[in-house]
PDB file of N, CA and C in Angstrom:
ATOM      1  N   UNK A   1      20.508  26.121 -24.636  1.00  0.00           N
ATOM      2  CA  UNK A   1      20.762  26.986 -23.494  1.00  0.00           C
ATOM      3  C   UNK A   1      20.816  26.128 -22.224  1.00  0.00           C
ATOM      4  N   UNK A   2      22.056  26.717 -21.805  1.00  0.00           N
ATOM      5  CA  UNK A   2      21.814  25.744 -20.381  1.00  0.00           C
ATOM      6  C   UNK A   2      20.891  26.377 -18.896  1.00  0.00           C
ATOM      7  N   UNK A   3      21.304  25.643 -17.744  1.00  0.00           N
ATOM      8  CA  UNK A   3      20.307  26.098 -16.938  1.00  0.00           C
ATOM      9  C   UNK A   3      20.970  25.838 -15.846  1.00  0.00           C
ATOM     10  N   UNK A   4      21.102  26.468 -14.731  1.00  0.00           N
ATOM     11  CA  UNK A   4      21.752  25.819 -13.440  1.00  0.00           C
ATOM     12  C   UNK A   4      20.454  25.859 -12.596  1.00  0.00           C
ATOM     13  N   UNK A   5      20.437  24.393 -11.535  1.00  0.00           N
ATOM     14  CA  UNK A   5      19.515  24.220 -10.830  1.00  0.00           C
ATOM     15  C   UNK A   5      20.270  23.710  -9.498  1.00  0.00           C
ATOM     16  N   UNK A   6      19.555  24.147  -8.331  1.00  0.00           N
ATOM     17  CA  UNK A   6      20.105  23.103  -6.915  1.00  0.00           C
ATOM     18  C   UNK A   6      19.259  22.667  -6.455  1.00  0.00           C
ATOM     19  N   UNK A   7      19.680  21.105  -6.090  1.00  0.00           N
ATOM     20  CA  UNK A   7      18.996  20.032  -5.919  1.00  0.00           C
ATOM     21  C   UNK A   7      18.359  19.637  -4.123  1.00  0.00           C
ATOM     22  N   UNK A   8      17.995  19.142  -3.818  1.00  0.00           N
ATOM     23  CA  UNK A   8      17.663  18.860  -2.527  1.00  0.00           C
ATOM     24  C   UNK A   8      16.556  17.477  -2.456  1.00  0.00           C
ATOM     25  N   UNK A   9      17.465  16.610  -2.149  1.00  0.00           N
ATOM     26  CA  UNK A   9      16.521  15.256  -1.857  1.00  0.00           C
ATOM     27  C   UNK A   9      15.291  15.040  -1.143  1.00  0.00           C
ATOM     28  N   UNK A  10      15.194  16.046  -0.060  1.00  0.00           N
ATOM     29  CA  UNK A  10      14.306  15.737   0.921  1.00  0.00           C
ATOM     30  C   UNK A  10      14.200  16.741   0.937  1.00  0.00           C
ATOM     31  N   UNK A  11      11.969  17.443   1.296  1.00  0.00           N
ATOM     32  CA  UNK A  11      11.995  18.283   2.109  1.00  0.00           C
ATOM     33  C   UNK A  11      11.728  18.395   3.503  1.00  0.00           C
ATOM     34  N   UNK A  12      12.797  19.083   4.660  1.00  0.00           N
ATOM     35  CA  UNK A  12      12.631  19.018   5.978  1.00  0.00           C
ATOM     36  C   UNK A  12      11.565  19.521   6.399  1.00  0.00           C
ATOM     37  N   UNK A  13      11.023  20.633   5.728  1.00  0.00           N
ATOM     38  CA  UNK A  13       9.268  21.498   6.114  1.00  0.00           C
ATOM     39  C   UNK A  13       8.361  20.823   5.564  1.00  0.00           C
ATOM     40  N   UNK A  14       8.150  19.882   4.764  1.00  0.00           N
ATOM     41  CA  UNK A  14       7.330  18.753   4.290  1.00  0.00           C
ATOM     42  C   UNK A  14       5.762  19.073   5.558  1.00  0.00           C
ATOM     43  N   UNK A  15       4.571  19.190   5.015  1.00  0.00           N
ATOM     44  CA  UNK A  15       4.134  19.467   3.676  1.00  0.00           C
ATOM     45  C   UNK A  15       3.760  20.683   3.296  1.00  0.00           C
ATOM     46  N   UNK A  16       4.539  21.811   4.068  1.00  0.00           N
ATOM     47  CA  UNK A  16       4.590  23.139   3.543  1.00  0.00           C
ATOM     48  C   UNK A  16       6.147  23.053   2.592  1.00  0.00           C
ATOM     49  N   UNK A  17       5.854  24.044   1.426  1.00  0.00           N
ATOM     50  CA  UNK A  17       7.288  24.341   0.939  1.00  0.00           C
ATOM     51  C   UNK A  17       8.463  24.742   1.273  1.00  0.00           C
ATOM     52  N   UNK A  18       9.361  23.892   0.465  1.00  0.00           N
ATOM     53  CA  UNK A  18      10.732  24.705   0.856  1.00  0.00           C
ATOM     54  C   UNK A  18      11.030  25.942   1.068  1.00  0.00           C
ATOM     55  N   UNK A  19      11.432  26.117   2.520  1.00  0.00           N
ATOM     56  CA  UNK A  19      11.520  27.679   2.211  1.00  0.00           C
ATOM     57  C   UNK A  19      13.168  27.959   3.606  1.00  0.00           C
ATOM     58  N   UNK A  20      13.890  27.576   3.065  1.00  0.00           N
ATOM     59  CA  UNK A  20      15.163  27.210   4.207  1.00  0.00           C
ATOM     60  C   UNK A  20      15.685  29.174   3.627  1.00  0.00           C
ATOM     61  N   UNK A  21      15.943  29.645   4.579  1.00  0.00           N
ATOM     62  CA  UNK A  21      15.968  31.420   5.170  1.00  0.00           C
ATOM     63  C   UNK A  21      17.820  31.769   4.520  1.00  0.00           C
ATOM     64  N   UNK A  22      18.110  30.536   4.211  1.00  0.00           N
ATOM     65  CA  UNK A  22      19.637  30.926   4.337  1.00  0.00           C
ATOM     66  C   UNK A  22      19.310  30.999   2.007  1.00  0.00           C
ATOM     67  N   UNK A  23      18.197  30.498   1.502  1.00  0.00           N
ATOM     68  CA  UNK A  23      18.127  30.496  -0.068  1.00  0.00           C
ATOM     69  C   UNK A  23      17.538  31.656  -0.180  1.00  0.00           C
ATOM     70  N   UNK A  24      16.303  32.054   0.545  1.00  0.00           N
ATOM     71  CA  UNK A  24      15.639  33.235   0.144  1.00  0.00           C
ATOM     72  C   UNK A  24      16.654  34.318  -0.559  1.00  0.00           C
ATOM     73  N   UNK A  25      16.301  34.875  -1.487  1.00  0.00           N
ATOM     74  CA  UNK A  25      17.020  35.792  -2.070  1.00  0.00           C
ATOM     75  C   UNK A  25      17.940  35.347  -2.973  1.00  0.00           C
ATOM     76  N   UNK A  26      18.370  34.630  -2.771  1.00  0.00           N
ATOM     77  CA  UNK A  26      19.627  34.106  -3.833  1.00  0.00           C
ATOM     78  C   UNK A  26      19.347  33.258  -4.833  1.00  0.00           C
ATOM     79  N   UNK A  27      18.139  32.407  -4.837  1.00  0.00           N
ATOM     80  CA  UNK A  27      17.583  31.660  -5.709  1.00  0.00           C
ATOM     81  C   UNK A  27      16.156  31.897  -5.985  1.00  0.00           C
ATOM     82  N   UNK A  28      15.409  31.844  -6.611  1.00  0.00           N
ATOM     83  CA  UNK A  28      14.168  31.761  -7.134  1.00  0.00           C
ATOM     84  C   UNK A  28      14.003  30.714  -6.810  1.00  0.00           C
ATOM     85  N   UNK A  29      13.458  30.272  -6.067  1.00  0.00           N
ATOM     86  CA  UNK A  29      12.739  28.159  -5.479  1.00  0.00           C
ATOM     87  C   UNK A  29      12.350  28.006  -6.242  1.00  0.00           C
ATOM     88  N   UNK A  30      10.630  29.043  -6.781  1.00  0.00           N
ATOM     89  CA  UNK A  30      10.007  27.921  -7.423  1.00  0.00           C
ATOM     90  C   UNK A  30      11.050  27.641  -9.035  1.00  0.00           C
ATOM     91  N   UNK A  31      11.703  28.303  -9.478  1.00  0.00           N
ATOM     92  CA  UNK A  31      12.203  28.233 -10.771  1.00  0.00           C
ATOM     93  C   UNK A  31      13.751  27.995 -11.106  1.00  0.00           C
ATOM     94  N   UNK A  32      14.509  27.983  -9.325  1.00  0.00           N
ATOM     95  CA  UNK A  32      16.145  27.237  -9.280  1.00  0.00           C
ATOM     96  C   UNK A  32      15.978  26.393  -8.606  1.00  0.00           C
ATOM     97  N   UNK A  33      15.514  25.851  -7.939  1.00  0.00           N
ATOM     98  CA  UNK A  33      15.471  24.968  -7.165  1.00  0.00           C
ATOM     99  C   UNK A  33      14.336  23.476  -6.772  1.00  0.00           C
ATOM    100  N   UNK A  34      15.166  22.499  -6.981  1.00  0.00           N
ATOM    101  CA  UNK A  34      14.361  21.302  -7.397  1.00  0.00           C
ATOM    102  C   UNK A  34      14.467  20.434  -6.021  1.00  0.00           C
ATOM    103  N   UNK A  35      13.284  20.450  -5.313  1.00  0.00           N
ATOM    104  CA  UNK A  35      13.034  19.956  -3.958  1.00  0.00           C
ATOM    105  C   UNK A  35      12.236  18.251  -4.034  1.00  0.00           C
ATOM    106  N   UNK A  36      12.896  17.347  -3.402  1.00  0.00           N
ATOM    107  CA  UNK A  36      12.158  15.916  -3.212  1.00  0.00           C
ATOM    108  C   UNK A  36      11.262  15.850  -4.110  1.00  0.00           C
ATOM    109  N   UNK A  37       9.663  16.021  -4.397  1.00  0.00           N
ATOM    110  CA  UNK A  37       9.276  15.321  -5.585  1.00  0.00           C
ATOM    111  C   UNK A  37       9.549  16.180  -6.781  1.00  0.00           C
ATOM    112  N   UNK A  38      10.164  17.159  -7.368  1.00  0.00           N
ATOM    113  CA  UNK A  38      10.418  17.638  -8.440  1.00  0.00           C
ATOM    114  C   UNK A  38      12.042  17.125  -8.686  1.00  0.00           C
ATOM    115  N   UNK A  39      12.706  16.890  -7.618  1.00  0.00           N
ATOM    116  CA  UNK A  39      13.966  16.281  -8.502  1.00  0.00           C
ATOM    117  C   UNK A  39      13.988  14.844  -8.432  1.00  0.00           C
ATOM    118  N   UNK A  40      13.575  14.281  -7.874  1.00  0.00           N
ATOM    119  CA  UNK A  40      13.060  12.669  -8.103  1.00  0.00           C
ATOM    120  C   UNK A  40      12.418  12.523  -9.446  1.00  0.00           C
ATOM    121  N   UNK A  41      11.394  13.171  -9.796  1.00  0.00           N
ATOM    122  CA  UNK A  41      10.592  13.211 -10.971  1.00  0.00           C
ATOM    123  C   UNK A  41      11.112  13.466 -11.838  1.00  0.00           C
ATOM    124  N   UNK A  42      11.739  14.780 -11.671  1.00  0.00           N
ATOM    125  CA  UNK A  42      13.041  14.897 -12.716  1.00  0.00           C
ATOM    126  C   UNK A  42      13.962  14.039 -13.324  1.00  0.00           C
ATOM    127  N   UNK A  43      14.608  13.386 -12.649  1.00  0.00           N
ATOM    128  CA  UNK A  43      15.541  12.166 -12.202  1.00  0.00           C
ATOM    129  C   UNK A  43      15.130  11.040 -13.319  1.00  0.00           C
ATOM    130  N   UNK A  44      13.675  10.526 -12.583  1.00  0.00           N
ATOM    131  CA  UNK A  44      13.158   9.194 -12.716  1.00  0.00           C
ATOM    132  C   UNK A  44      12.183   8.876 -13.069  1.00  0.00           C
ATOM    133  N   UNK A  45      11.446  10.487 -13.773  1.00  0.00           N
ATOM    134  CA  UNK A  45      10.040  10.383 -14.685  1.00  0.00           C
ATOM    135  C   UNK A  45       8.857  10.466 -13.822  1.00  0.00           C
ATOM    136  N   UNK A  46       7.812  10.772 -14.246  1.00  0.00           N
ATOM    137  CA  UNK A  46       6.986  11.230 -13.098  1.00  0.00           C
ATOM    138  C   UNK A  46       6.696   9.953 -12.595  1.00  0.00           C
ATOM    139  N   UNK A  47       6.475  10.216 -11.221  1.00  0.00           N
ATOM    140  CA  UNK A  47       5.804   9.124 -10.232  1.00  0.00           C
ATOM    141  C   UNK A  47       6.865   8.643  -9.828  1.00  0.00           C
ATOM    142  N   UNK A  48       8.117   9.232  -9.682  1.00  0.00           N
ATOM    143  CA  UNK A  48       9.425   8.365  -9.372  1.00  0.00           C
ATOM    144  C   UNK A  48       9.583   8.433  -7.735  1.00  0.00           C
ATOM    145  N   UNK A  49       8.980  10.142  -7.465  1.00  0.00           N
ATOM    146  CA  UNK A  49       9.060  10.244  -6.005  1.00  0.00           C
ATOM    147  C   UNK A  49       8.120   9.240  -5.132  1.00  0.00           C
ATOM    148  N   UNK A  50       6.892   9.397  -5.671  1.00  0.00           N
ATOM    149  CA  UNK A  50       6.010   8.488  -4.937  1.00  0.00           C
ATOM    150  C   UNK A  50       6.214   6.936  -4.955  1.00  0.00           C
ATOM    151  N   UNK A  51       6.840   6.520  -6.191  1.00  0.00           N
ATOM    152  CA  UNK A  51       7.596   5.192  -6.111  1.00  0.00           C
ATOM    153  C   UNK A  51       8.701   4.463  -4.692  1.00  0.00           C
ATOM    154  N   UNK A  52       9.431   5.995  -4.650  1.00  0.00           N
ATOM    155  CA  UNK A  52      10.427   6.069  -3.993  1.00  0.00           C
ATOM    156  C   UNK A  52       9.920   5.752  -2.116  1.00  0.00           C
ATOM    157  N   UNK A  53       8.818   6.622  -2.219  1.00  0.00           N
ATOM    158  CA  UNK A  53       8.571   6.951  -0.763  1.00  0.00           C
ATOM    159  C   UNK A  53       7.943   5.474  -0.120  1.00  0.00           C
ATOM    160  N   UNK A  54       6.807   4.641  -1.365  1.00  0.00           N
ATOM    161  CA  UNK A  54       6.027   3.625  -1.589  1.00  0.00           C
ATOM    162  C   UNK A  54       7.177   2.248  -0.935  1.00  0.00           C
ATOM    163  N   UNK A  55       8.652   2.444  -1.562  1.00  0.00           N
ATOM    164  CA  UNK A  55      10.088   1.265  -1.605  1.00  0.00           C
ATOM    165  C   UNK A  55      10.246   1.433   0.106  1.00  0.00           C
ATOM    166  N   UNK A  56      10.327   3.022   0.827  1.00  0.00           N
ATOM    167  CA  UNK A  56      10.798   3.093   1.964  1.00  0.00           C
ATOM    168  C   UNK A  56       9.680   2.657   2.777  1.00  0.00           C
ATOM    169  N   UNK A  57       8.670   2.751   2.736  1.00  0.00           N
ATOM    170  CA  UNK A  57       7.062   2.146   3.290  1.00  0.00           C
ATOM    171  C   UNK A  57       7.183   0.764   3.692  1.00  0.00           C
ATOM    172  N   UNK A  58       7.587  -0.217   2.239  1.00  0.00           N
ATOM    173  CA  UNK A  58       7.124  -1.316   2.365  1.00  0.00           C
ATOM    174  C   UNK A  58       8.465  -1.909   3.371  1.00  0.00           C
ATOM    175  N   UNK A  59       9.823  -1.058   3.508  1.00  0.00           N
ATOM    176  CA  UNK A  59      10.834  -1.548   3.339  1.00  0.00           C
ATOM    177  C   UNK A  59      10.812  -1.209   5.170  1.00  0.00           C
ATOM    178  N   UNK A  60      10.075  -0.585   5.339  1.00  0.00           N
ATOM    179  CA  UNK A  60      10.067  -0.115   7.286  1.00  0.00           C
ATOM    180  C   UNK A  60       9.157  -1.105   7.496  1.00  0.00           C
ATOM    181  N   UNK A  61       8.167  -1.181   6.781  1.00  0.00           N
ATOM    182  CA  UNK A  61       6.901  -2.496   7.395  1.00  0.00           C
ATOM    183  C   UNK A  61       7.575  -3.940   7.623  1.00  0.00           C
ATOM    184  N   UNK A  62       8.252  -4.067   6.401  1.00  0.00           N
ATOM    185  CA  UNK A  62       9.080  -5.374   6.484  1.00  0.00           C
ATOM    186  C   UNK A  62      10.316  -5.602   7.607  1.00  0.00           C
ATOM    187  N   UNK A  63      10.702  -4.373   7.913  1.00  0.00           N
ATOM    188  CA  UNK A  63      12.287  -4.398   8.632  1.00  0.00           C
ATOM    189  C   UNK A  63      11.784  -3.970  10.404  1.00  0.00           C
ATOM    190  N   UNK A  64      10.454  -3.477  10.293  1.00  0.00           N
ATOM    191  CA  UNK A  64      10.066  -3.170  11.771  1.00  0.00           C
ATOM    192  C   UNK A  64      10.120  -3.791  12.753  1.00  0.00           C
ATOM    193  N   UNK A  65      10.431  -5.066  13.159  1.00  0.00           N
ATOM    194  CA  UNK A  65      10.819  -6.170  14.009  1.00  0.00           C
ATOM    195  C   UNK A  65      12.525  -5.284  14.616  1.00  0.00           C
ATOM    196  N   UNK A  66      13.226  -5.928  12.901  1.00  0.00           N
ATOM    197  CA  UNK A  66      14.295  -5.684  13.148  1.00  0.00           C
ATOM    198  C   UNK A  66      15.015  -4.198  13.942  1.00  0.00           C
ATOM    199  N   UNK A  67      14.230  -3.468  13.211  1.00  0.00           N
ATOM    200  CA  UNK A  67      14.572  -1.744  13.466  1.00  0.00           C
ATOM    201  C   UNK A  67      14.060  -1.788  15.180  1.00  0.00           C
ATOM    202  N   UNK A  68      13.187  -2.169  15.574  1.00  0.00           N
ATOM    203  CA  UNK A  68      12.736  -2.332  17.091  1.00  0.00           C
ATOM    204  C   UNK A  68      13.685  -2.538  17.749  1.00  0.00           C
ATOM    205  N   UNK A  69      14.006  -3.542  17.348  1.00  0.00           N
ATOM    206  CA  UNK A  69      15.117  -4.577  18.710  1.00  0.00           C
ATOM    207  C   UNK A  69      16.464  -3.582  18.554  1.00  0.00           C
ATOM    208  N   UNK A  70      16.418  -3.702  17.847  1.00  0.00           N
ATOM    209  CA  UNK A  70      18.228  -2.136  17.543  1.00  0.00           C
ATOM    210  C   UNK A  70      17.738  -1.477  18.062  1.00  0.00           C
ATOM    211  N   UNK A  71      16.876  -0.307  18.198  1.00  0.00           N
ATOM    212  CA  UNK A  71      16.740   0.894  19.106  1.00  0.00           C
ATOM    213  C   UNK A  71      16.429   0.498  20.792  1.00  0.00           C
ATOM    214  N   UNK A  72      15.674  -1.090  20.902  1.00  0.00           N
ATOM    215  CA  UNK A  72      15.508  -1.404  22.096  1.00  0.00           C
ATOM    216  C   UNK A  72      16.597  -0.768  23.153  1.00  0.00           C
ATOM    217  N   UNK A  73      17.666  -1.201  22.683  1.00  0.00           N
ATOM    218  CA  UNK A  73      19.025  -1.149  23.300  1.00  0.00           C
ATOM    219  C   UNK A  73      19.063   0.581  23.913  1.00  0.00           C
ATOM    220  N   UNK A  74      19.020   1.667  23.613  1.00  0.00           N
ATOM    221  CA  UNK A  74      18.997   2.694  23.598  1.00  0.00           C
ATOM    222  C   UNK A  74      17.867   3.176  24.350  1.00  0.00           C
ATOM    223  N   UNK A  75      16.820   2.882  25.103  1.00  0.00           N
ATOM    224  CA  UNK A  75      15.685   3.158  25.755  1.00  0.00           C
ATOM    225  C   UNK A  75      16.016   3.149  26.939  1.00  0.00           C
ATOM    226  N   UNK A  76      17.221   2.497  27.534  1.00  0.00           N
ATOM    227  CA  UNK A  76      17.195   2.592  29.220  1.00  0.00           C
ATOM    228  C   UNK A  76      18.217   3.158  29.407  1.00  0.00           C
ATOM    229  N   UNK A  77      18.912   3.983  28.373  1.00  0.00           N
ATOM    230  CA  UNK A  77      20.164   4.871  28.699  1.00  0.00           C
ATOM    231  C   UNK A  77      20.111   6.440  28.881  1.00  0.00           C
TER     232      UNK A  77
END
């Protein structure tokens, strides 16, 4: 049997649930709809989201110099 599900990478209400006003009614969330760590996990086995979030962590700590001086530019405009 198949199953239709809709996906969503990120949640924007993070760390209350998805709850975007334009799905209410038309989908069942908790049971159509697969939000940031349930479709990551889904995806990539459990712990895939927290893997994921862990890659963007280390990857802002490391690049934070860089990411600085780029937005510098944009502060006196």
């Amino acid at each position: 049997m198949a199953e239709e599900k809709e996906f969503f990478d990120w949640n924007p209400y993070e760390p209350k649930p998805y709850n975007r006003w334009t799905m209410r009614g038309m989908f069942d969330i908790p049971k159509e709809v697969f939000v940031a760590e349930e479709l990551w996990d889904f995806i990539g086995g459990d712990g895939a989201y927290q893997d994921l979030l862990d890659c963007f962590e280390q990857a802002g700590i490391e690049l934070r110099p860089e990411i600085d001086q780029y937005f510098a530019k944009f502060r006196n405009h």
